[in-house]
Protein backbone atom coordinates (compact mmCIF):
# COMPACT_ATOMS: atom_id res chain seq x y z
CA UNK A 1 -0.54 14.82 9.89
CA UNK A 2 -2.17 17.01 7.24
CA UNK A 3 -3.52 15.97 4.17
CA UNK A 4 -0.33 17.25 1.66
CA UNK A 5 1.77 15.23 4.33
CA UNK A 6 -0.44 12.22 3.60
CA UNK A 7 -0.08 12.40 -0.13
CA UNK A 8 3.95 13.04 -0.15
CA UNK A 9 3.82 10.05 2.27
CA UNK A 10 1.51 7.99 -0.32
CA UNK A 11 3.88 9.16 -3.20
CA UNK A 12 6.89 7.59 -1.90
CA UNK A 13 4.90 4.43 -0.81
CA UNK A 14 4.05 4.19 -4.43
CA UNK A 15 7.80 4.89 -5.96
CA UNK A 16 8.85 2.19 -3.20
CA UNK A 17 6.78 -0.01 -4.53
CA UNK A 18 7.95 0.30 -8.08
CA UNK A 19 11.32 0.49 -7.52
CA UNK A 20 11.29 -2.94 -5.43
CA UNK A 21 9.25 -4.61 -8.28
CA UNK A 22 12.16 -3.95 -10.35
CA UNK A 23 14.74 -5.26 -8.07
CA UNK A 24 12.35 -8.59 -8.31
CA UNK A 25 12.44 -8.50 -12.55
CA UNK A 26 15.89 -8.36 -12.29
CA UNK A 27 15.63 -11.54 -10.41
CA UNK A 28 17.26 -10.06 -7.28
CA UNK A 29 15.52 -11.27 -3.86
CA UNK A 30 16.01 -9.80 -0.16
CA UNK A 31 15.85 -11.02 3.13
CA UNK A 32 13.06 -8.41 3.43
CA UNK A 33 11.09 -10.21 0.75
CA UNK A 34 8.14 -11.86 3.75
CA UNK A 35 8.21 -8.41 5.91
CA UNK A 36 7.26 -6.34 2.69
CA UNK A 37 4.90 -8.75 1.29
CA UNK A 38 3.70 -8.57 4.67
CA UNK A 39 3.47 -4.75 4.28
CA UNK A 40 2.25 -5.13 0.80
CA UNK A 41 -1.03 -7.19 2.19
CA UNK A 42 -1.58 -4.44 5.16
CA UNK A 43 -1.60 -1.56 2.86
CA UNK A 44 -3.91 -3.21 0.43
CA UNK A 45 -6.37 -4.18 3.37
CA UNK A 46 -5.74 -0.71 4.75
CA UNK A 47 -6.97 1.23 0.88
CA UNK A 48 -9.84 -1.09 0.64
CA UNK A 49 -11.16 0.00 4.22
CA UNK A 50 -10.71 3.58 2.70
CA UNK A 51 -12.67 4.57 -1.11
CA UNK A 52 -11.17 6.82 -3.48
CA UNK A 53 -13.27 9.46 -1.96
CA UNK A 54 -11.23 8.78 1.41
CA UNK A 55 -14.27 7.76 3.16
CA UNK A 56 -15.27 4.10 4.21
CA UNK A 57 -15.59 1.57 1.16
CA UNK A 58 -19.36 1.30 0.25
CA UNK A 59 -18.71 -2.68 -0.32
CA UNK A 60 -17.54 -3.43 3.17
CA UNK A 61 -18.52 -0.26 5.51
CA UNK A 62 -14.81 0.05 5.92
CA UNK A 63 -14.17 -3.40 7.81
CA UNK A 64 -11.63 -3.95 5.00
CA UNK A 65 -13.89 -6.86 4.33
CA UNK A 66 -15.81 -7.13 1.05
C-alpha cells in the first residue's frame, strides 16, 4: 500500500471515529460498542509504536510500550 493510500485510509479512520463519538453524545449505544473500543485500544497502541515522523517512538523503541 503506498503512502497516499495510507493517509486516505487514516482519514476515514479519523471521520469514523468522530462520527461514532457523536452517535455516543446522543446517548445512542451499539452492540459494536466492546469490538470498537477494542479497535480503539489497538490503534492507539499501534500510533504510539509509530512517532509523528513515522518512525519508531523514541520513548519505547517502538514496543508500543512507554
Amino acid at each position: 500500500m503506498d503512502d497516499f493510500k495510507v493517509y486516505q485510509k487514516v482519514k476515514e479512520a479519523i471521520q469514523a471515529i468522530d462520527d461514532y463519538k457523536k452517535m455516543l453524545d446522543k446517548g445512542e449505544m451499539s452492540v459494536w460498542n466492546r469490538e470498537i473500543n477494542e479497535g480503539l485500544v489497538e490503534l492507539n497502541e499501534k500510533r504510539h509504536m509509530l512517532a509523528s515522523s513515522g518512525q519508531a517512538c523514541n520513548c519505547c523503541g517502538g514496543s508500543g510500550r512507554a
